[in-house]
Protein backbone atom coordinates (compact mmCIF):
# COMPACT_ATOMS: atom_id res chain seq x y z
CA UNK A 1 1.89 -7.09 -1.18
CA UNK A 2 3.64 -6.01 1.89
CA UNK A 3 1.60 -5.22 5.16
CA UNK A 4 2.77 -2.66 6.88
CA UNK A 5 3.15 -2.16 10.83
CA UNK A 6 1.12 1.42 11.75
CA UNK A 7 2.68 3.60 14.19
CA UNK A 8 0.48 4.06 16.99
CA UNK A 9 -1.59 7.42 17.18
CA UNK A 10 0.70 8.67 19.79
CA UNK A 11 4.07 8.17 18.16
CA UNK A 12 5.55 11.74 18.06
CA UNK A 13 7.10 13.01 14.97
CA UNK A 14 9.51 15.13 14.14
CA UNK A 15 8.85 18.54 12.06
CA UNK A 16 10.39 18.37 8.50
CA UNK A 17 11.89 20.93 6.92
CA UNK A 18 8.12 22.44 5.08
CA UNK A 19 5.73 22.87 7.66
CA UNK A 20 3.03 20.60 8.13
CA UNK A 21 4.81 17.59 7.20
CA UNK A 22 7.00 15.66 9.40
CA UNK A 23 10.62 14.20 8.59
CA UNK A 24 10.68 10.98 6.77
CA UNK A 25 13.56 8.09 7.79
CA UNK A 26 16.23 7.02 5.78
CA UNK A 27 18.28 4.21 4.65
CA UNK A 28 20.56 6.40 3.02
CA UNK A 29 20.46 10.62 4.09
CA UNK A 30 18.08 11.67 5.65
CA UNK A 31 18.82 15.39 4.67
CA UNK A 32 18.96 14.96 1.11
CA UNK A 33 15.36 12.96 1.48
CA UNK A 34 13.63 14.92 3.20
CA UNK A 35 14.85 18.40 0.87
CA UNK A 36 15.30 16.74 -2.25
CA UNK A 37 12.62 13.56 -2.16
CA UNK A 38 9.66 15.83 -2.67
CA UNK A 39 7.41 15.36 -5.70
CA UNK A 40 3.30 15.19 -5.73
CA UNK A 41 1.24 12.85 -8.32
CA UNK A 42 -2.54 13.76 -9.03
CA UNK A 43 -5.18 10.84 -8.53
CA UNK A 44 -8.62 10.22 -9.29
CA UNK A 45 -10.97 7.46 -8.23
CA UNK A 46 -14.14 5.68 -7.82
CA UNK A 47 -16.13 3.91 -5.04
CA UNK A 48 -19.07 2.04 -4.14
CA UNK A 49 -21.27 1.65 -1.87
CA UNK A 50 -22.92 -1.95 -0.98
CA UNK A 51 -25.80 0.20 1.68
CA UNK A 52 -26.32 2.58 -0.74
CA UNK A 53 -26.07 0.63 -3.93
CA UNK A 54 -24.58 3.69 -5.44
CA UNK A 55 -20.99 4.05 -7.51
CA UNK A 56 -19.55 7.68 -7.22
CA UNK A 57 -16.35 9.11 -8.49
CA UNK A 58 -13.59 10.46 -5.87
CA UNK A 59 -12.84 14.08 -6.93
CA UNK A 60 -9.16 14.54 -8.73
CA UNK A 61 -7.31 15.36 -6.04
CA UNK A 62 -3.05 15.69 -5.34
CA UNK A 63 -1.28 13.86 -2.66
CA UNK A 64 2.21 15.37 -1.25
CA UNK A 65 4.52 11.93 -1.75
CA UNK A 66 8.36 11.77 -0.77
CA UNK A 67 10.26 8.74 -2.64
CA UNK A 68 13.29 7.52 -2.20
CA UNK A 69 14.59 4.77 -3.97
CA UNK A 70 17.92 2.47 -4.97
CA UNK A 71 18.84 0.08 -7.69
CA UNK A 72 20.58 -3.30 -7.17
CA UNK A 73 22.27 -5.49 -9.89
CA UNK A 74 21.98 -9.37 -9.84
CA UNK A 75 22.01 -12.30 -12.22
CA UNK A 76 19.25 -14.50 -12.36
CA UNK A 77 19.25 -18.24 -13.07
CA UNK A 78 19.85 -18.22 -16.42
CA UNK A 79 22.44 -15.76 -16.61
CA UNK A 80 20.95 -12.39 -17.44
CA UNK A 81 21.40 -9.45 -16.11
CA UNK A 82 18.72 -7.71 -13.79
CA UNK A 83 18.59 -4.20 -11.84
CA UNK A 84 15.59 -3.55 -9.84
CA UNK A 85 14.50 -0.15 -8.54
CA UNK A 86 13.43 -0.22 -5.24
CA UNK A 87 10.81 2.88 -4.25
CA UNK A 88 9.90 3.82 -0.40
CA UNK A 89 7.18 6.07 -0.58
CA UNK A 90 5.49 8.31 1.84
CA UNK A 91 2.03 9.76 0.80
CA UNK A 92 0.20 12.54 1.83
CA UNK A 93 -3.59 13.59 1.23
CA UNK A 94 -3.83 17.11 0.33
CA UNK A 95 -7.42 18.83 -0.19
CA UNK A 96 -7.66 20.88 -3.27
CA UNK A 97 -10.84 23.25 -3.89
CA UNK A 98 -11.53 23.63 -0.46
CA UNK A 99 -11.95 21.47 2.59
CA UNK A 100 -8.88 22.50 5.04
CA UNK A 101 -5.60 23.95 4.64
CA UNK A 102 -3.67 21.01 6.22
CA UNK A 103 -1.48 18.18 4.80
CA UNK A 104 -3.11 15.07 5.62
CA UNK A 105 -6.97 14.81 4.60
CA UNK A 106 -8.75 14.31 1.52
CA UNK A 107 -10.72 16.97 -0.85
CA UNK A 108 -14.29 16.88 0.28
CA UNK A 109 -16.18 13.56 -1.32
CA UNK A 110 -20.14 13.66 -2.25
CA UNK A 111 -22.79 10.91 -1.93
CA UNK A 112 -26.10 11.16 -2.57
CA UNK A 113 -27.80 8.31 -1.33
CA UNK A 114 -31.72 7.68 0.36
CA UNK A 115 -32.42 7.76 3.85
CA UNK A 116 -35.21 5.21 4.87
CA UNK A 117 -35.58 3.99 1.35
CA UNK A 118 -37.47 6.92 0.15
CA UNK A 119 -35.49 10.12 1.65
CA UNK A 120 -32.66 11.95 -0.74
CA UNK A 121 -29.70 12.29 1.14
CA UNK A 122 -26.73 14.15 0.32
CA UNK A 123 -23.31 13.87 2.50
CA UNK A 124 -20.04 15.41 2.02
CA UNK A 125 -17.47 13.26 3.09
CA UNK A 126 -13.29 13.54 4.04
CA UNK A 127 -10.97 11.08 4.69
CA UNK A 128 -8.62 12.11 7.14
CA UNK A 129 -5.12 10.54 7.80
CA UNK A 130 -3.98 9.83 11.48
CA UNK A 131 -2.33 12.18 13.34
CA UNK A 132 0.52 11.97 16.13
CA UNK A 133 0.73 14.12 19.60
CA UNK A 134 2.28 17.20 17.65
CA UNK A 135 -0.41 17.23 14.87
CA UNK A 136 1.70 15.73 11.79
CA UNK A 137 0.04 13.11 9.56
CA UNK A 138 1.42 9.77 9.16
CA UNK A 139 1.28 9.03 5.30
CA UNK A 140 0.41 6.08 3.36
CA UNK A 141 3.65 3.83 3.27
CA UNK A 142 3.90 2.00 0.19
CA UNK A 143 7.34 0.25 -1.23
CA UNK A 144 7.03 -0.95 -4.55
CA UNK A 145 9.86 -1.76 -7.33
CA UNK A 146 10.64 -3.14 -10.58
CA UNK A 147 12.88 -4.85 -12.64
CA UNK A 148 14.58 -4.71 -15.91
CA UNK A 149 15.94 -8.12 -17.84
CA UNK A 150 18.08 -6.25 -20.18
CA UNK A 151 18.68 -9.47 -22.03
CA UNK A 152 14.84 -10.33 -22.65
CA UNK A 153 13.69 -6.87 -22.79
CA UNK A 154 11.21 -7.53 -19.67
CA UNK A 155 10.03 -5.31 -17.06
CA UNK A 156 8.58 -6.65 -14.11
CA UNK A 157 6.19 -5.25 -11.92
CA UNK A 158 4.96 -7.11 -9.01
CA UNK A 159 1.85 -6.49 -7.18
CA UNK A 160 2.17 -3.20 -4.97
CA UNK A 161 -0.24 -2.11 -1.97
CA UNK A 162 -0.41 -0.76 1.24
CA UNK A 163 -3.57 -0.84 4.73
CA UNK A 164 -4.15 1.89 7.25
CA UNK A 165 -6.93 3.03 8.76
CA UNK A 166 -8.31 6.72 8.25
CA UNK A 167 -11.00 8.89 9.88
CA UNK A 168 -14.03 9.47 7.46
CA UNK A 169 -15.86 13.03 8.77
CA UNK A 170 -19.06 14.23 7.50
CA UNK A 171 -18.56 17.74 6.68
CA UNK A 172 -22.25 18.54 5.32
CA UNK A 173 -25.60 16.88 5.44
CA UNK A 174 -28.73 17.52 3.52
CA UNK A 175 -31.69 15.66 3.80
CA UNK A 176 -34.36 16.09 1.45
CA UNK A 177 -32.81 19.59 -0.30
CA UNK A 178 -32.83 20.84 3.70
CA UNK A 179 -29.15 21.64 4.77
CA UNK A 180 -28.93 19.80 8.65
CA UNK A 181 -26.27 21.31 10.50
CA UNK A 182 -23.79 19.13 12.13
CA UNK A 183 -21.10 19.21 14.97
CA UNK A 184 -17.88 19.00 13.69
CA UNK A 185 -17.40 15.98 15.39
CA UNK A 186 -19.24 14.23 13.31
CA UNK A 187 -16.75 11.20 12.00
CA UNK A 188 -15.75 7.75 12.70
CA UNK A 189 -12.29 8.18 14.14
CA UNK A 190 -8.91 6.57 12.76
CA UNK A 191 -10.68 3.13 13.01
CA UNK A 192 -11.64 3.10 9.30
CA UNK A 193 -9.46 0.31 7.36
CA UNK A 194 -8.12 1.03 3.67
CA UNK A 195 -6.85 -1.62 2.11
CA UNK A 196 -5.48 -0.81 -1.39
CA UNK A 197 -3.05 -3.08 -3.95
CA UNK A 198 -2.27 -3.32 -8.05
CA UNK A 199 -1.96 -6.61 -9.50
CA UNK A 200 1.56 -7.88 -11.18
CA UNK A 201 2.36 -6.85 -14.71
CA UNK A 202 5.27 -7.81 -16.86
CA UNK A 203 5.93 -5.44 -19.98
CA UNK A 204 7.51 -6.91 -23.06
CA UNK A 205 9.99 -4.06 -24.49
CA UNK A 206 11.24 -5.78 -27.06
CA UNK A 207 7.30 -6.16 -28.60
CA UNK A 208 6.52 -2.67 -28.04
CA UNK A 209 4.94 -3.01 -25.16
CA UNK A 210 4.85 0.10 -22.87
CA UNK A 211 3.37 0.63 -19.34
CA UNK A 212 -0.33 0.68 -18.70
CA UNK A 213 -1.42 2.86 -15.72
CA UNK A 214 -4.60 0.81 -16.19
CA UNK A 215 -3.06 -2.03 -15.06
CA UNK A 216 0.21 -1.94 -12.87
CA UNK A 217 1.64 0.43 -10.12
CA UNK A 218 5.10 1.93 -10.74
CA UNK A 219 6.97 4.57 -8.58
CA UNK A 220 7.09 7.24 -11.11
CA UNK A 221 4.42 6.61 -13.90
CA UNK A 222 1.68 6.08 -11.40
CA UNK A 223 -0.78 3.56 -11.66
CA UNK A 224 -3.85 1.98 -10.49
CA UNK A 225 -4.94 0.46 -6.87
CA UNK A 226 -8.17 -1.68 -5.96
CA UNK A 227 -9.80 -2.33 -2.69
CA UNK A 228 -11.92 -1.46 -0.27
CA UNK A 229 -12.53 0.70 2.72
CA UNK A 230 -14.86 -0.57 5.84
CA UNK A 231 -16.48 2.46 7.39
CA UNK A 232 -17.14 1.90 10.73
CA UNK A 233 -20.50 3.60 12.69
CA UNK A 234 -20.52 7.31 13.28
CA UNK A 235 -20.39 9.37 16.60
CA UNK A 236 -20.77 12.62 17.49
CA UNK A 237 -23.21 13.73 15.16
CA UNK A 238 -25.33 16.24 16.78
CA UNK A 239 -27.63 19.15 15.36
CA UNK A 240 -27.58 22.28 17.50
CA UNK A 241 -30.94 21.42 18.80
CA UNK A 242 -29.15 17.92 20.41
CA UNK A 243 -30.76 15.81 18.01
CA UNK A 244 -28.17 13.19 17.28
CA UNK A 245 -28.31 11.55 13.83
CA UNK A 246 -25.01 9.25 14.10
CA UNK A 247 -27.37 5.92 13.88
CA UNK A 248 -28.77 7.75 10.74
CA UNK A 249 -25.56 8.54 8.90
CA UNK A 250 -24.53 5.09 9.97
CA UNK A 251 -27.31 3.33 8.46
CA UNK A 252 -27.14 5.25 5.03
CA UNK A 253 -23.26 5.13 4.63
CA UNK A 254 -21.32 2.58 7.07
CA UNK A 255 -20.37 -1.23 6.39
CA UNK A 256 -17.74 -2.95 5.28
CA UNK A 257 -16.06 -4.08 2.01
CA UNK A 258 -17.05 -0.43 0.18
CA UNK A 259 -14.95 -1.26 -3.24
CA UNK A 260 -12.32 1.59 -3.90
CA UNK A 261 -10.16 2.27 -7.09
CA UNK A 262 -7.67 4.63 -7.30
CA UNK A 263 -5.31 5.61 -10.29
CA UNK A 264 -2.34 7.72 -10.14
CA UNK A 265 -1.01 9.83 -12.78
CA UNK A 266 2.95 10.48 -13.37
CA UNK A 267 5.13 11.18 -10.39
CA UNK A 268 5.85 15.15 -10.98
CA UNK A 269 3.11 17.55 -9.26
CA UNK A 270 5.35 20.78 -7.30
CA UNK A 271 4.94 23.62 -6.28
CA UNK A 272 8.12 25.78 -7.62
CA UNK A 273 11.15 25.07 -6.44
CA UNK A 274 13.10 26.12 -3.07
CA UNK A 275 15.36 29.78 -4.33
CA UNK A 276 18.66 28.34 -2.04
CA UNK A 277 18.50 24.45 -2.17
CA UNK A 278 16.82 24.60 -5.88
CA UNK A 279 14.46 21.73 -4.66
CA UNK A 280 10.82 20.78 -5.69
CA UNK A 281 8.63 22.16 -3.26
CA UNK A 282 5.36 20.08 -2.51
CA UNK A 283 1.97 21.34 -3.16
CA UNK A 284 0.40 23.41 -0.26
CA UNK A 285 -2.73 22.41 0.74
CA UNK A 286 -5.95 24.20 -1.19
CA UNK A 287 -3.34 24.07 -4.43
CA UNK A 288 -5.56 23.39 -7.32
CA UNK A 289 -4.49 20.68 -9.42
CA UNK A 290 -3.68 23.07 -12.34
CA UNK A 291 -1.43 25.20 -10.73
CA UNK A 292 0.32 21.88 -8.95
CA UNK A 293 2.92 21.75 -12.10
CA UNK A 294 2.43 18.08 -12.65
CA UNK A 295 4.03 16.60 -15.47
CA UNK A 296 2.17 16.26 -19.10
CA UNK A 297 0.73 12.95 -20.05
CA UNK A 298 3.43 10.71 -22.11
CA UNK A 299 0.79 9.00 -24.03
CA UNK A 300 -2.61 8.08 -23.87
CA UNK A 301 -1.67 5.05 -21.48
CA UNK A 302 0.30 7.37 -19.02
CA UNK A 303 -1.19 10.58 -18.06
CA UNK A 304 0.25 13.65 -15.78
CA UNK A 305 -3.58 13.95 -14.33
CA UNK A 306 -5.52 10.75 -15.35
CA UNK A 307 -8.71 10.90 -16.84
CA UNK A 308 -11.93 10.52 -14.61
CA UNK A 309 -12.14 6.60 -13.76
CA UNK A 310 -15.46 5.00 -15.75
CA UNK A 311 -18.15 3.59 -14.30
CA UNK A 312 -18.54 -0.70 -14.65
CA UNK A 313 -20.60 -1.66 -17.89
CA UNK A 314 -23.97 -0.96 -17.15
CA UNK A 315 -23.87 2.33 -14.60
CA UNK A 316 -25.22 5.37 -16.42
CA UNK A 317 -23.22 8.03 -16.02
CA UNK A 318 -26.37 10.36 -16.06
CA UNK A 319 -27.72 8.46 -13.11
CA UNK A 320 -24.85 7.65 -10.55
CA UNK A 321 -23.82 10.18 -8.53
């Protein structure tokens, strides 16, 4: 798993060609990637929290993602022939159903925890990309690849991932069925550190194997990532009458090592298609996912929108939130 080298918060970017979403670099044109390398993917997820001792599912949401990618030919050591796909990938979060109408932060997340041990406590949560100077997200970077052994019928896929840090905001509050209003400064800054990666699979054409987004992480059929995010304390969360409940929302929902999953359906999600370059358009933010044209699932092991992720053996559905 690569690690990747962040761009500092200040690094300007330059405006792409659909607003919103700054141009991407390129090893090969940077024209035809940033017009033509536009295609969105629908996700779904689950997370837990160690303070709350509570899983909960991540919404379906769409990110905006620009590939680009290249194939290379070798032979290996025992004479085959190989080509491996190479895929650099930008992603962008996109919030669908509500929750802003920019590229770069998440649909709006739910826990329902206890405050104090006793209290119910709701929180709506976003997870918010970082920004540069001009206001343009930097997305997740991820490169991933794999390779064909035309001779053995083997595709390889090694392990994928990609870290950043993201802002988590608290968007809503309710304590004991009272709605608390908060300032909308409530968050934890771009100090929050996701750290996501899939684990290596090799598929065996020649059985009749086929790809498992259960298991691997490909460029265009998806796939599935596991981690964590740490979620530094919260500032700036003031009621209108100046009572400030950061160390409260800190105590209920910070800490580190929160275990995240996330699974990706097929590459394909667009919005239409440009009327003079005849190119994919990516979703607009506040798209729902069923107007989002993604692509229909292939089989019941690669889906266009991927089911809701289960619970571990043992979590009742009925119960966590």
């Amino acid at each position: 798993m690569p690690l990747l080298l962040l761009p500092g918060a200040s690094d300007a970017q330059e405006q792409g060609p659909y607003p919103g979403l700054p141009e991407l670099p390129s090893e090969q044109d940077q024209a035809t990637r940033n017009t033509y390398g536009w295609l969105g993917v629908a996700q779904v997820g689950r997370a837990y929290s160690p303070v709350a001792q509570q899983w909960g599912r991540v919404p379906a949401g769409l990110l905006a993602t620009n590939i680009e990618f290249r194939t290379t030919e070798f032979t290996d050591d025992n004479g085959d022939l190989n080509v491996t796909a190479d895929y650099d990938i930008y992603a962008y979060l996109l919030p669908t159903g509500g929750g802003g109408d920019d590229y770069g932060v998440s649909p709006v997340i739910t826990i329902r925890t206890v405050a104090f041990g006793s209290i119910p406590t709701e929180v709506q949560l976003q997870l918010r990309q970082r920004r540069d100077t001009s206001d343009l997200p930097f997305g997740f970077h991820i490169e991933t690849q794999f390779t064909d052994n035309y001779a053995r019928q083997l595709r390889t896929y090694p392990p994928t991932g990609f870290e950043d840090v993201v802002d988590v905001a608290v968007l809503g509050l309710r304590i004991d069925a009272v709605d608390v209003p908060l300032a909308d400064t409530c968050a934890t800054g771009p100090s929050a550190r996701l750290a996501l990666a899939s684990e290596a699979v090799v598929v065996d054409q020649g059985a009749g194997e086929t790809f498992d987004q259960d298991r691997g992480f490909s460029g265009i059929e998806g796939g599935t990532l596991d981690g964590s995010l740490d979620i530094p304390p919260f500032t700036g969360c003031s009621t209108p009458d100046g009572d400030d409940l950061s160390a409260v929302l800190t105590s209920v929902i910070s800490g580190p090592g929160n275990p995240v999953t996330v699974k990706l359906g097929i590459l394909g999600c667009y919005y239409g298609f440009d009327e003079e370059t005849f190119a994919p358009l990516p979703a607009l933010p506040g798209t729902p996912i069923a107007e989002a044209g993604c692509a229909p699932d292939v089989s019941e092991d690669v889906e266009g929108i991927p089911s809701p992720l289960p619970f571990p053996e043992g979590v009742d559905d009925e119960v966590a939130p």
